[in-house]
N, C-alpha and C. Protein backbone atom coordinates (compact mmCIF):
# COMPACT_ATOMS: atom_id res chain seq x y z
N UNK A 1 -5.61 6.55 27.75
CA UNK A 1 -5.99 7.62 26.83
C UNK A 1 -6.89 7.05 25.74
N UNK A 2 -7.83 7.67 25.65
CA UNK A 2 -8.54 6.91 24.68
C UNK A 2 -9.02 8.64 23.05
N UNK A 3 -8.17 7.82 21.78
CA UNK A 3 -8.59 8.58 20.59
C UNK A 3 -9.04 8.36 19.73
N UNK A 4 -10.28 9.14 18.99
CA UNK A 4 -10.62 8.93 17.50
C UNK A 4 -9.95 9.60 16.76
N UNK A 5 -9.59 8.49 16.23
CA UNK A 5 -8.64 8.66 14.92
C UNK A 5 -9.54 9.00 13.61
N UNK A 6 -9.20 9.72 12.49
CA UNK A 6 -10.09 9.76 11.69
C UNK A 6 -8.84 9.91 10.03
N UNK A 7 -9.75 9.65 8.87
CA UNK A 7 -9.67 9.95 7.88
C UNK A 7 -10.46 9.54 6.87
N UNK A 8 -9.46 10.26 5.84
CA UNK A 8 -10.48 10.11 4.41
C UNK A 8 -11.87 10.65 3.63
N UNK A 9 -12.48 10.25 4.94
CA UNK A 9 -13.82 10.29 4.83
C UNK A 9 -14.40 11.30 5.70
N UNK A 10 -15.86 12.43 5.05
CA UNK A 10 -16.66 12.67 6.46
C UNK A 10 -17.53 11.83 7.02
N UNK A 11 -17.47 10.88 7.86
CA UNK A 11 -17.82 10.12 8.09
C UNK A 11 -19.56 10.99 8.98
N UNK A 12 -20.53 10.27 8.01
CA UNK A 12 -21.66 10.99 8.81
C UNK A 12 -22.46 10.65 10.02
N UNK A 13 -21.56 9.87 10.46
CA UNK A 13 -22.05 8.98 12.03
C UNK A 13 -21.57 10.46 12.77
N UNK A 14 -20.15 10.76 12.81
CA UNK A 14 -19.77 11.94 13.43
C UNK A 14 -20.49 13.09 12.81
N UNK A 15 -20.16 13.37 11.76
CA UNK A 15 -20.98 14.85 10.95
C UNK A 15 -22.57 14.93 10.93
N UNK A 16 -23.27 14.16 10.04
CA UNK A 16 -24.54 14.54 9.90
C UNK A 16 -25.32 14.07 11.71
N UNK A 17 -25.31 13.19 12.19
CA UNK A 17 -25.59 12.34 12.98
C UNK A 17 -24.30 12.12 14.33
N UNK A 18 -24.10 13.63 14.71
CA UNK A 18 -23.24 13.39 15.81
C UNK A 18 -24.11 13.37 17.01
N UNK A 19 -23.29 12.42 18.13
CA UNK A 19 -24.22 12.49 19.36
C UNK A 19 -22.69 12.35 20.38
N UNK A 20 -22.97 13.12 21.45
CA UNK A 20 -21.62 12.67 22.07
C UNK A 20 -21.38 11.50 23.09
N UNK A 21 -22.25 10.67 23.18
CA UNK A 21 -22.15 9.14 23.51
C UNK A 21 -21.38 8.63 22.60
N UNK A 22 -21.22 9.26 21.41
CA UNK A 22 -20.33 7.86 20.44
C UNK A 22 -19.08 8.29 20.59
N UNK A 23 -19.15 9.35 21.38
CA UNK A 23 -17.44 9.63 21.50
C UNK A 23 -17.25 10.08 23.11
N UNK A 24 -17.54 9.34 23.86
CA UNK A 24 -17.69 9.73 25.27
C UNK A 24 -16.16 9.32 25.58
N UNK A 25 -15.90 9.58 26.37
CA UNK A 25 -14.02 9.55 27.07
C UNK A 25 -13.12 9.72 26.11
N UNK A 26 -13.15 10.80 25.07
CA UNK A 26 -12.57 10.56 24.19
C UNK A 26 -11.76 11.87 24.27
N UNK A 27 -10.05 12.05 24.35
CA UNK A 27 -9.13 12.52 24.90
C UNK A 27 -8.72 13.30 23.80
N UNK A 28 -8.27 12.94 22.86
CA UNK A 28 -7.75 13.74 21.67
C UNK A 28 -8.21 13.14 20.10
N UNK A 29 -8.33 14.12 19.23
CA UNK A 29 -8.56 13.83 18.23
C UNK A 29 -6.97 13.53 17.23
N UNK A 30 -7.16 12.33 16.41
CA UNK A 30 -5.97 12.49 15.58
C UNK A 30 -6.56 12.70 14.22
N UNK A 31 -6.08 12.97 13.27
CA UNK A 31 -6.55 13.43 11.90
C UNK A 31 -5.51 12.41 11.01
N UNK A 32 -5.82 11.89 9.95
CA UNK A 32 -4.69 10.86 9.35
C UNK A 32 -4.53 11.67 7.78
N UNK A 33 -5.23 12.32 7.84
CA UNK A 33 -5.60 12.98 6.35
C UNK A 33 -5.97 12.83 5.68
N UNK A 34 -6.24 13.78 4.35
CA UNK A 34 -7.47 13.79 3.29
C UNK A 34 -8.84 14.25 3.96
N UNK A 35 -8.58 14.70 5.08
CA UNK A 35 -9.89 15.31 5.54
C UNK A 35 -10.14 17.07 5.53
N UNK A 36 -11.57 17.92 5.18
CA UNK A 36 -11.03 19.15 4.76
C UNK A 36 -11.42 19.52 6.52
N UNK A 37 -10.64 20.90 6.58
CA UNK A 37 -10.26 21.90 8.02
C UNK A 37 -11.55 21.91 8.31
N UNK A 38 -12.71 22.41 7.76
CA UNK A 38 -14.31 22.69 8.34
C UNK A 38 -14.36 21.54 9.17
N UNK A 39 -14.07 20.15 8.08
CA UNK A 39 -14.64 18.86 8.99
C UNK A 39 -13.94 18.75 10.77
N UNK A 40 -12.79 18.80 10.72
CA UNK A 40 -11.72 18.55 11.79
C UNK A 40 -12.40 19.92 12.66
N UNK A 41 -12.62 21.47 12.28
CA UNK A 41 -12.64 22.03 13.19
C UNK A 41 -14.21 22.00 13.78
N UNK A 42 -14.85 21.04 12.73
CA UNK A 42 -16.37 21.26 13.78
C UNK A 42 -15.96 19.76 14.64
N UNK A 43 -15.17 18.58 14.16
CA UNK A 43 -14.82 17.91 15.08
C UNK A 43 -14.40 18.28 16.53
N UNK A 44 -13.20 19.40 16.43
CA UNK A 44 -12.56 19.85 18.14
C UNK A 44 -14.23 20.55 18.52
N UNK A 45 -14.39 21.15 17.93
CA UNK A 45 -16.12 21.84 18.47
C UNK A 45 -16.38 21.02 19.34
N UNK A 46 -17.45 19.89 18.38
CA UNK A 46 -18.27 19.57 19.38
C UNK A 46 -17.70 17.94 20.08
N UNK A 47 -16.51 17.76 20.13
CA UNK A 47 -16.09 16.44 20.84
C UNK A 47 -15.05 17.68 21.98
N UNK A 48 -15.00 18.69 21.74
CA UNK A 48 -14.35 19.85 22.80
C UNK A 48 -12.79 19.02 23.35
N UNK A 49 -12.11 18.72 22.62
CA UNK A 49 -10.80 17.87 23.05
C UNK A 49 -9.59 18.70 21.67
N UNK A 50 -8.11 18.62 22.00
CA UNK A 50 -7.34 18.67 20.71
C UNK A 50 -7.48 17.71 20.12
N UNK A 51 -6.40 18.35 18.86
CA UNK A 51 -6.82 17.58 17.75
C UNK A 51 -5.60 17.87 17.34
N UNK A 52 -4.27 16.82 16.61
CA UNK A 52 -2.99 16.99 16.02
C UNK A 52 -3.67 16.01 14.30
N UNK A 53 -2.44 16.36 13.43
CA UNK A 53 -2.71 15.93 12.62
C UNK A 53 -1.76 15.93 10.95
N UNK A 54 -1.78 14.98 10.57
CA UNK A 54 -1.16 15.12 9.08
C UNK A 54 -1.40 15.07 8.15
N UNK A 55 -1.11 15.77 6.67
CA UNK A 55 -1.85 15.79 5.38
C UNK A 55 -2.00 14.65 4.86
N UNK A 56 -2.73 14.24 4.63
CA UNK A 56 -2.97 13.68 3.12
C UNK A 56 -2.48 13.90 1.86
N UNK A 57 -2.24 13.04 0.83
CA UNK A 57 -2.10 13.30 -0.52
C UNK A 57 -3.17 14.53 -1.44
N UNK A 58 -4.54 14.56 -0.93
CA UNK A 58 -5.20 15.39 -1.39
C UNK A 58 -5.43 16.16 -0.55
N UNK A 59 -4.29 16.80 0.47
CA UNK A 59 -4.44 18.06 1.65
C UNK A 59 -4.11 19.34 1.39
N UNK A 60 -3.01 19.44 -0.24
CA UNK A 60 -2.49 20.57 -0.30
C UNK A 60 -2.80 21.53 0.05
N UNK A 61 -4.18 22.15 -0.12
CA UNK A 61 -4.90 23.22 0.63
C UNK A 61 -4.95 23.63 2.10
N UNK A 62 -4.24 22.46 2.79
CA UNK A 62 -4.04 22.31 4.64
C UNK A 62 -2.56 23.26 5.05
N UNK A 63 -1.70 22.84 3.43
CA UNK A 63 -0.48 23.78 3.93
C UNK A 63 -0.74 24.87 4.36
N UNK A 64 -1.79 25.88 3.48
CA UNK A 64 -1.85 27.23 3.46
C UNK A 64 -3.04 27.72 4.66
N UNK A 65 -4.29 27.06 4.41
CA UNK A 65 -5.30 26.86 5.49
C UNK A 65 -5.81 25.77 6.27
N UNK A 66 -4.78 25.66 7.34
CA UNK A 66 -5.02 25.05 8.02
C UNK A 66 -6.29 24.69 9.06
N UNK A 67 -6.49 23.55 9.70
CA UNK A 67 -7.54 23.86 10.75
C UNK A 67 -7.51 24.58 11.93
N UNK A 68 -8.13 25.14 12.17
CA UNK A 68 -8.01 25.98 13.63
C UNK A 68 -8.06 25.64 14.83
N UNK A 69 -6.58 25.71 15.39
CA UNK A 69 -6.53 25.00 16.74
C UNK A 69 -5.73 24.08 16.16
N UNK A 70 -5.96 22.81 15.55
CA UNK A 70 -4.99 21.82 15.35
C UNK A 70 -3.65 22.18 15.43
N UNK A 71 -2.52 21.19 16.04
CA UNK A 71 -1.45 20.83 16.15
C UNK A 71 -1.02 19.76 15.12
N UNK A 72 0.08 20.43 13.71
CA UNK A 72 0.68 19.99 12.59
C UNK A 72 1.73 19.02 13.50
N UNK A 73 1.49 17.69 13.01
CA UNK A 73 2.43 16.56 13.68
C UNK A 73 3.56 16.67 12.50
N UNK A 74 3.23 17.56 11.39
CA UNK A 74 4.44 16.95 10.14
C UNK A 74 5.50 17.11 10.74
N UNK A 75 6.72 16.23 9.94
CA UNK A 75 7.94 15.66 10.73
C UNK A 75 8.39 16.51 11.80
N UNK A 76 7.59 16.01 13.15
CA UNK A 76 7.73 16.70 14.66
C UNK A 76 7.32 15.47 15.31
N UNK A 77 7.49 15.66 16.68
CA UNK A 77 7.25 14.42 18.03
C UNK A 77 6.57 15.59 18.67
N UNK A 78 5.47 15.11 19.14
CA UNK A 78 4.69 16.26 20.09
C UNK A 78 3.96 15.27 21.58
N UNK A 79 4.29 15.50 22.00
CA UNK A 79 4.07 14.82 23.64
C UNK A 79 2.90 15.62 24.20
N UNK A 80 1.44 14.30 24.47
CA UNK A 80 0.42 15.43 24.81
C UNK A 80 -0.13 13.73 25.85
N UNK A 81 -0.27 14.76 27.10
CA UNK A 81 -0.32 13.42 28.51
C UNK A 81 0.76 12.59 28.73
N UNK A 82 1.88 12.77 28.04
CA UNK A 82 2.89 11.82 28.11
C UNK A 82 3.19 10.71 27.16
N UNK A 83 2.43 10.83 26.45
CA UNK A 83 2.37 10.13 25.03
C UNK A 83 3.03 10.73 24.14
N UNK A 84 4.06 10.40 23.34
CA UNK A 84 5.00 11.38 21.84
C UNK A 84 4.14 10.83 20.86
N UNK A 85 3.68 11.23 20.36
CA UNK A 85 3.61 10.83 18.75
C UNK A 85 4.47 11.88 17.66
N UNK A 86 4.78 10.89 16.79
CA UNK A 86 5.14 11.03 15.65
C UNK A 86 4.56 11.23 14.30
N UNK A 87 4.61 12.11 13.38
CA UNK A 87 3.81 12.11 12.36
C UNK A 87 4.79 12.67 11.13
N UNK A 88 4.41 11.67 9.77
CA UNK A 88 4.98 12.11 8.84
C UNK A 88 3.52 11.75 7.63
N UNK A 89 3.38 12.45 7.08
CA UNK A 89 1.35 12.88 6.14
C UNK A 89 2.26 12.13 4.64
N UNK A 90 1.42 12.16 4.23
CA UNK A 90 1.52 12.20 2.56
C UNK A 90 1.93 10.48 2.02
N UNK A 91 1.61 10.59 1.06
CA UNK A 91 1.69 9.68 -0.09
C UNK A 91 2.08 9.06 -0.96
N UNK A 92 3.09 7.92 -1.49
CA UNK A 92 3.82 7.77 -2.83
C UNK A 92 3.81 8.49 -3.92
N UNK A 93 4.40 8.82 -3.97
CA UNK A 93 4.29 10.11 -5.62
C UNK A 93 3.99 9.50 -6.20
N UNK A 94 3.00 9.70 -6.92
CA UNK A 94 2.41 9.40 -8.93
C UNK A 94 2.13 10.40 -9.79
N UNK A 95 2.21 11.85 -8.79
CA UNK A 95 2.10 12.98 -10.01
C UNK A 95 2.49 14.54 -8.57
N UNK A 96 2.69 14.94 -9.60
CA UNK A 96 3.34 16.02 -8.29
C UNK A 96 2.26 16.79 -7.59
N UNK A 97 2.67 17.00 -6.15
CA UNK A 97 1.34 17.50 -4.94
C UNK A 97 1.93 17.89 -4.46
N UNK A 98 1.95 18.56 -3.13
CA UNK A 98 3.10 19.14 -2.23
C UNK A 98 3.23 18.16 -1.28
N UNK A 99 1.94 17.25 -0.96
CA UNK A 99 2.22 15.91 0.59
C UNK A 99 2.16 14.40 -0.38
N UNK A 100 2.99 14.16 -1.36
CA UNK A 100 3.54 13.06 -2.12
C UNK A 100 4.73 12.97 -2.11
N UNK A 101 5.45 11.91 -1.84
CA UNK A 101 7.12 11.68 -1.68
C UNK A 101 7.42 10.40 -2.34
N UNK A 102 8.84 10.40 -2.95
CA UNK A 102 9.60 8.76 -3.35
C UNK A 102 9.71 8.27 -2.03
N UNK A 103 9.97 6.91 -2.14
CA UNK A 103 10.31 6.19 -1.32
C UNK A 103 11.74 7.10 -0.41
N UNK A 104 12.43 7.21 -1.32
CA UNK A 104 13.96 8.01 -1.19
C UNK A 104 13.80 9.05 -0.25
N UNK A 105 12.72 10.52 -0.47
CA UNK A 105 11.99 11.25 0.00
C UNK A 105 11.82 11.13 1.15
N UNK A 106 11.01 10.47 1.29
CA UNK A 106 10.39 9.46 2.87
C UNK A 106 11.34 8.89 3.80
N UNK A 107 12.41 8.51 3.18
CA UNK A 107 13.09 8.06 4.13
C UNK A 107 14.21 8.86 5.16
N UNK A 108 14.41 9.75 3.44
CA UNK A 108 15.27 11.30 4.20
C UNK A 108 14.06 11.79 5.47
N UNK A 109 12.91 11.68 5.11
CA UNK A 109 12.19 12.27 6.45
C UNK A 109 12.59 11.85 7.56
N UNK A 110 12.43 10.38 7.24
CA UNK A 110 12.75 9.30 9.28
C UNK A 110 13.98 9.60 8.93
N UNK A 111 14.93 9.78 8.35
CA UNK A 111 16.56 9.65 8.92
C UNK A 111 16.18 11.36 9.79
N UNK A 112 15.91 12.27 9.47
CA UNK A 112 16.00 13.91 9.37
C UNK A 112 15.19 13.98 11.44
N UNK A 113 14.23 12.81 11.29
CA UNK A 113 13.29 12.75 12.58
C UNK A 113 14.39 11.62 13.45
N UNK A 114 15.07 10.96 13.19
CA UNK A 114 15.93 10.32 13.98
C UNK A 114 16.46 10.49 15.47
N UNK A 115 17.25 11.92 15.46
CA UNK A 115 17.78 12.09 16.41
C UNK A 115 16.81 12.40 17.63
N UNK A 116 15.43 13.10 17.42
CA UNK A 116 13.94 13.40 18.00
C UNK A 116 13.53 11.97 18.88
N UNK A 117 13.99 11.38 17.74
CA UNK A 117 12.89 10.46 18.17
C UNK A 117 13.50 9.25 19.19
N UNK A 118 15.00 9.08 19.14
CA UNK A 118 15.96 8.53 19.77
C UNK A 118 15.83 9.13 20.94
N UNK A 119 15.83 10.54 21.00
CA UNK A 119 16.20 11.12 22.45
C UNK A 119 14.33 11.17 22.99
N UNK A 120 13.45 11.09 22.71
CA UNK A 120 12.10 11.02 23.02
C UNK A 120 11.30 10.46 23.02
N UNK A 121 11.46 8.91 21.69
CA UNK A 121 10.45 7.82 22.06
C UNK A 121 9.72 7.94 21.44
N UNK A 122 9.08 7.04 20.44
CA UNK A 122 7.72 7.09 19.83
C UNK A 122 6.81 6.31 20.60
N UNK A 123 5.77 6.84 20.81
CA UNK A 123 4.40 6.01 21.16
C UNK A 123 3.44 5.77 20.22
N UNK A 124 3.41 5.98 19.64
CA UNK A 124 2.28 6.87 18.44
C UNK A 124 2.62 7.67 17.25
N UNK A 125 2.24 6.28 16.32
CA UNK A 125 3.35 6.90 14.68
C UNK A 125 2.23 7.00 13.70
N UNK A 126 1.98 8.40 13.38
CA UNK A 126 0.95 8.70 12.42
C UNK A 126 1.34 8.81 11.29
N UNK A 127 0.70 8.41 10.33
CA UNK A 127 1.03 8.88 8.86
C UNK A 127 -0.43 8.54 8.15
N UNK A 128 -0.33 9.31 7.25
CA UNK A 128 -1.27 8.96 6.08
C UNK A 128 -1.72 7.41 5.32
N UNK A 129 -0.20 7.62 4.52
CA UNK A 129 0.10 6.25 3.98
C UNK A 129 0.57 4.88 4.76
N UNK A 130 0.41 3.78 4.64
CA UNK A 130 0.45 2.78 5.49
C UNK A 130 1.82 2.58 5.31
N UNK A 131 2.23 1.24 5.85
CA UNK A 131 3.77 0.79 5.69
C UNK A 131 3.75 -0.24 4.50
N UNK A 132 4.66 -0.08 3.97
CA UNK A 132 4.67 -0.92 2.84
C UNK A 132 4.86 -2.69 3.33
N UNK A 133 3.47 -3.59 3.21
CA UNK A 133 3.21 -4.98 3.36
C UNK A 133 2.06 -4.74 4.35
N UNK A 134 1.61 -3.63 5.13
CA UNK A 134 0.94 -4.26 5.58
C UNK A 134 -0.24 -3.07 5.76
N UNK A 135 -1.32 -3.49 4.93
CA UNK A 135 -2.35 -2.80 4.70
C UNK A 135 -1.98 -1.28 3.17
N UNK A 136 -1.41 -1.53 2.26
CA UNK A 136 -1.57 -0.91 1.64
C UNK A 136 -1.72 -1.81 0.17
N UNK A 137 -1.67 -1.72 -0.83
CA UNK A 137 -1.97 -1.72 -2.27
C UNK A 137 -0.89 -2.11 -3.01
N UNK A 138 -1.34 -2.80 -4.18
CA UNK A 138 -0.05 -3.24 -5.10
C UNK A 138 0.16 -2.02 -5.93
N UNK A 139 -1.17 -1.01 -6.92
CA UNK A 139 -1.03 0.16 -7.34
C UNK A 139 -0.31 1.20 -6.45
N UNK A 140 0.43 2.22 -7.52
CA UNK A 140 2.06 2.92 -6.78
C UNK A 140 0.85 4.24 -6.09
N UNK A 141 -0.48 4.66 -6.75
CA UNK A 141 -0.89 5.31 -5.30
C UNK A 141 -0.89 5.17 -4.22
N UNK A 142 -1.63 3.73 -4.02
CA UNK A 142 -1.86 2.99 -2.56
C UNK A 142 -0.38 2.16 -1.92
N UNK A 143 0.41 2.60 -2.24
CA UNK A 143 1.81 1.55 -1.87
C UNK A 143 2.27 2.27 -1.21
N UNK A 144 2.41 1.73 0.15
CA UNK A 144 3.31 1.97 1.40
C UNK A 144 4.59 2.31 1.32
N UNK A 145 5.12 2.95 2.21
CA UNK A 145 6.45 3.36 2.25
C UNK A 145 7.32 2.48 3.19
N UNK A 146 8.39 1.65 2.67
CA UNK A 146 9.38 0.90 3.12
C UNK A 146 10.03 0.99 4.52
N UNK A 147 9.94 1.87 4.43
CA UNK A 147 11.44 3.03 5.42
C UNK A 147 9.59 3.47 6.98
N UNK A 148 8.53 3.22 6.84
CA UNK A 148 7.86 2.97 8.06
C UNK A 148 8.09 1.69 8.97
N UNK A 149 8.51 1.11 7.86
CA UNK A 149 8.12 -0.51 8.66
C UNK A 149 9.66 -0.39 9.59
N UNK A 150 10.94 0.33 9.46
CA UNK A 150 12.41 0.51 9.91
C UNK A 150 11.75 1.53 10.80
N UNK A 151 10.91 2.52 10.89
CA UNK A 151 10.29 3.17 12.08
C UNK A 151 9.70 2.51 12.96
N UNK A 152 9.14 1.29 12.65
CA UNK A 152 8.68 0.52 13.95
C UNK A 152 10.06 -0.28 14.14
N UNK A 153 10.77 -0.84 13.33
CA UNK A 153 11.41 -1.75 13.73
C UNK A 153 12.11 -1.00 15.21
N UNK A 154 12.68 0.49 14.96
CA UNK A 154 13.70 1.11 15.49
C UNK A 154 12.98 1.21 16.79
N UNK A 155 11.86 2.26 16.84
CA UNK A 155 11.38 2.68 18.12
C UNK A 155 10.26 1.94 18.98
N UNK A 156 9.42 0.91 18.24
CA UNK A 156 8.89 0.20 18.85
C UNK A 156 7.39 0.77 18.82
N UNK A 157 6.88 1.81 18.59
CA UNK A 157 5.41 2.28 18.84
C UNK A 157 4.67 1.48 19.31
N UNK A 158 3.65 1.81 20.09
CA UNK A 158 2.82 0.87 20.48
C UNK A 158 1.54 0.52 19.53
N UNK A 159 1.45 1.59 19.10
CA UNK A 159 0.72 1.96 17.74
C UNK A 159 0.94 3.19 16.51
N UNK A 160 0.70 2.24 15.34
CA UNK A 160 0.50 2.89 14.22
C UNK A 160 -1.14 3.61 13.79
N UNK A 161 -1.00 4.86 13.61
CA UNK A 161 -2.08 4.85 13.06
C UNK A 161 -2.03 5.58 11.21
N UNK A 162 -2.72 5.06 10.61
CA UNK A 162 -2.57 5.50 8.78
C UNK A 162 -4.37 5.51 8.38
N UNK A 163 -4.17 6.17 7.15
CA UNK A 163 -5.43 6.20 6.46
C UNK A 163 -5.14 5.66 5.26
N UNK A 164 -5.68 6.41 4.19
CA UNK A 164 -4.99 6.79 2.76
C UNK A 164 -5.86 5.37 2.19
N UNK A 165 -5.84 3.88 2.47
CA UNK A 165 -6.85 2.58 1.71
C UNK A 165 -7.85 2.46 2.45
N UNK A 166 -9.15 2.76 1.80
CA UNK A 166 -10.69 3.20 2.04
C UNK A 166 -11.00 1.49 2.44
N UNK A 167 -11.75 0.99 3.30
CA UNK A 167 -12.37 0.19 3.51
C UNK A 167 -13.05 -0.36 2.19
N UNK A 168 -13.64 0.36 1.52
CA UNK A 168 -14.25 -0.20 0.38
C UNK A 168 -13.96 -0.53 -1.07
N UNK A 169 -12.27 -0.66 -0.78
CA UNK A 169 -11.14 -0.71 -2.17
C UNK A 169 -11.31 -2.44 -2.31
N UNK A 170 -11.61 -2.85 -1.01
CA UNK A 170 -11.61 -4.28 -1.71
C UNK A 170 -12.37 -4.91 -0.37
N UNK A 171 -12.48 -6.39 -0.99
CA UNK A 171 -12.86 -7.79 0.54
C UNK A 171 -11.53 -7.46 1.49
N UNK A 172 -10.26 -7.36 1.83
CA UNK A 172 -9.72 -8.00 2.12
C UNK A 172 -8.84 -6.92 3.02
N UNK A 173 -9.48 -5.59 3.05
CA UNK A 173 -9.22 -4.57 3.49
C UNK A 173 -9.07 -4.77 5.06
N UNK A 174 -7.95 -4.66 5.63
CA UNK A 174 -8.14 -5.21 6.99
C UNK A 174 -8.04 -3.90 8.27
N UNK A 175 -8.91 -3.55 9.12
CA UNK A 175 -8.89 -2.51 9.91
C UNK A 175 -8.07 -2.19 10.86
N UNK A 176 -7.26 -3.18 11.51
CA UNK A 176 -6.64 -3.45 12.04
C UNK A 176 -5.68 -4.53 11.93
N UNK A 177 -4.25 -4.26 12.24
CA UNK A 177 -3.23 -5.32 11.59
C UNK A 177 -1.94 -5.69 13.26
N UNK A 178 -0.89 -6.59 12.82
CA UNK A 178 -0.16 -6.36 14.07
C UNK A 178 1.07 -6.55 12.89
N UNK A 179 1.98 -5.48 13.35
CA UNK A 179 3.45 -5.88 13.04
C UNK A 179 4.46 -6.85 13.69
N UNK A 180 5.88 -7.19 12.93
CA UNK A 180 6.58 -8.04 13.88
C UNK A 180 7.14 -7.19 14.90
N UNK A 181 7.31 -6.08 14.66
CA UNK A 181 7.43 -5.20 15.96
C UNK A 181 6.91 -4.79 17.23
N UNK A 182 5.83 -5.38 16.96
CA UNK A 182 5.05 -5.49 18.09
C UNK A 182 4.15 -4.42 18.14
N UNK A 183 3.90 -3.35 16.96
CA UNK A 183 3.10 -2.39 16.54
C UNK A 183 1.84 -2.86 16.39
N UNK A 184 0.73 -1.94 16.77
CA UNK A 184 -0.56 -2.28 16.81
C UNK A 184 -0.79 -1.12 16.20
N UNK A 185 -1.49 -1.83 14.47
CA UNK A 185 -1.69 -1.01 13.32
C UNK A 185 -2.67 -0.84 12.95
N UNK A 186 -3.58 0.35 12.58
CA UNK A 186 -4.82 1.11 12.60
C UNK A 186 -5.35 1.18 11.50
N UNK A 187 -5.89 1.55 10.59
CA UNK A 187 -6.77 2.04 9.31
C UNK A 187 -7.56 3.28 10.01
N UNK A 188 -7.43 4.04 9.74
CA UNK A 188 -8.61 5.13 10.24
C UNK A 188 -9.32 5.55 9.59
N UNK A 189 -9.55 4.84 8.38
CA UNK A 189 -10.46 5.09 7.21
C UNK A 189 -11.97 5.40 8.16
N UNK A 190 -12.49 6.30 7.98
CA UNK A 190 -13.56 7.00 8.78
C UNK A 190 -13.03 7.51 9.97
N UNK A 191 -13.95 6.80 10.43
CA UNK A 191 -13.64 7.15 12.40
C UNK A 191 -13.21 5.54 13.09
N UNK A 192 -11.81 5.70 13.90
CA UNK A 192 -11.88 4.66 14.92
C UNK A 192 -11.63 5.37 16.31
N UNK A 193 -12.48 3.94 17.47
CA UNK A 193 -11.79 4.65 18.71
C UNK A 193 -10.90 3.85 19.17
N UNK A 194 -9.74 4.36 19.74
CA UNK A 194 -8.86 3.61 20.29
C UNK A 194 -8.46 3.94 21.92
N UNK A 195 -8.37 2.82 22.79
CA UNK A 195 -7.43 3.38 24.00
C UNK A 195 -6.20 2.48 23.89
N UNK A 196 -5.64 3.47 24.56
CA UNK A 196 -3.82 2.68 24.81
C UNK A 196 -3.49 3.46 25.77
């Protein structure tokens, strides 16, 4: 299966300057968030594939208007080719939003997704925010959530995918990471393609 993952950004390789060679075999769209509905729904347009997806910290507007067509991964397992993914959106709280959570918050999510995910398997664990150590920020915006890295430990994903730290926050920004879990961890800051 091969997906572009996206966030953050409209990335104008896809938007201004789309061609569909740059996205040729490309199976489903994932959305990581912070991206607005126009962008994502001219994405399913013209790459003509689904598209699942989770908010961002700056998505609030996604609760109410959503994209059209997209499939909301928020805390759900959705199996598409035989692949589950998992998705939980949003951000460390630093000021109140509707897709910002405590650590505490977040974790009630994966305990609440537990029994789902025991009886079904993660393949594919989306979120916004990264896992806390690896690829996020010492500032409490950009700081990972604890209780992801006990989501790989538990189910094993084969991959993570997150947005939320822009490539251009620093040198040291890394696009790709590996957990001790054996998770193969994403940045989707813009556009990536991935097969698995």
């Amino acid at each position: 299966m091969r997906i572009l993952a996206v966030a953050d950004i409209e990335d104008r390789r896809l938007y201004d300057f789309f061609t569909k060679d740059r996205v040729k075999g490309v199976d489903l769209i994932v959305s990581c968030g912070d991206l607005k509905a126009d962008y994502l729904d001219f994405l399913m347009t013209m790459v003509n594939v689904p598209m699942m997806y989770v908010r961002g910290n700056h998505d609030d507007i996604l609760n109410e208007e959503p994209p059209l067509g997209g499939i909301c991964l928020e805390d759900n397992i959705v199996n598409f080719n035989g692949v589950n993914f998992l998705g939980l959106g949003g951000s460390m709280k630093y000021h109140n939003g509707l897709n910002m959570f405590t650590e505490h918050e977040m974790r009630w999510r994966t305990i609440n997704m537990a029994p789902m995910a025991m009886i079904k398997g993660v393949d594919v664990f989306v979120t916004h925010a990264p896992a806390r150590g690896f690829g996020d920020l010492d500032d409490l915006p950009h700081r990972g959530f604890d209780c992801f890295n006990k989501v790989m430990y538990r189910y094993h994903p084969q991959l993570m995918l997150h947005g939320h730290v822009h490539a251009n926050y620093g040198m040291n920004i890394a696009m790709e990471r590996s957990h001790p879990s054996g998770t193969r961890i994403i940045n989707a800051y813009g556009y990536q393609i991935i097969d698995i």
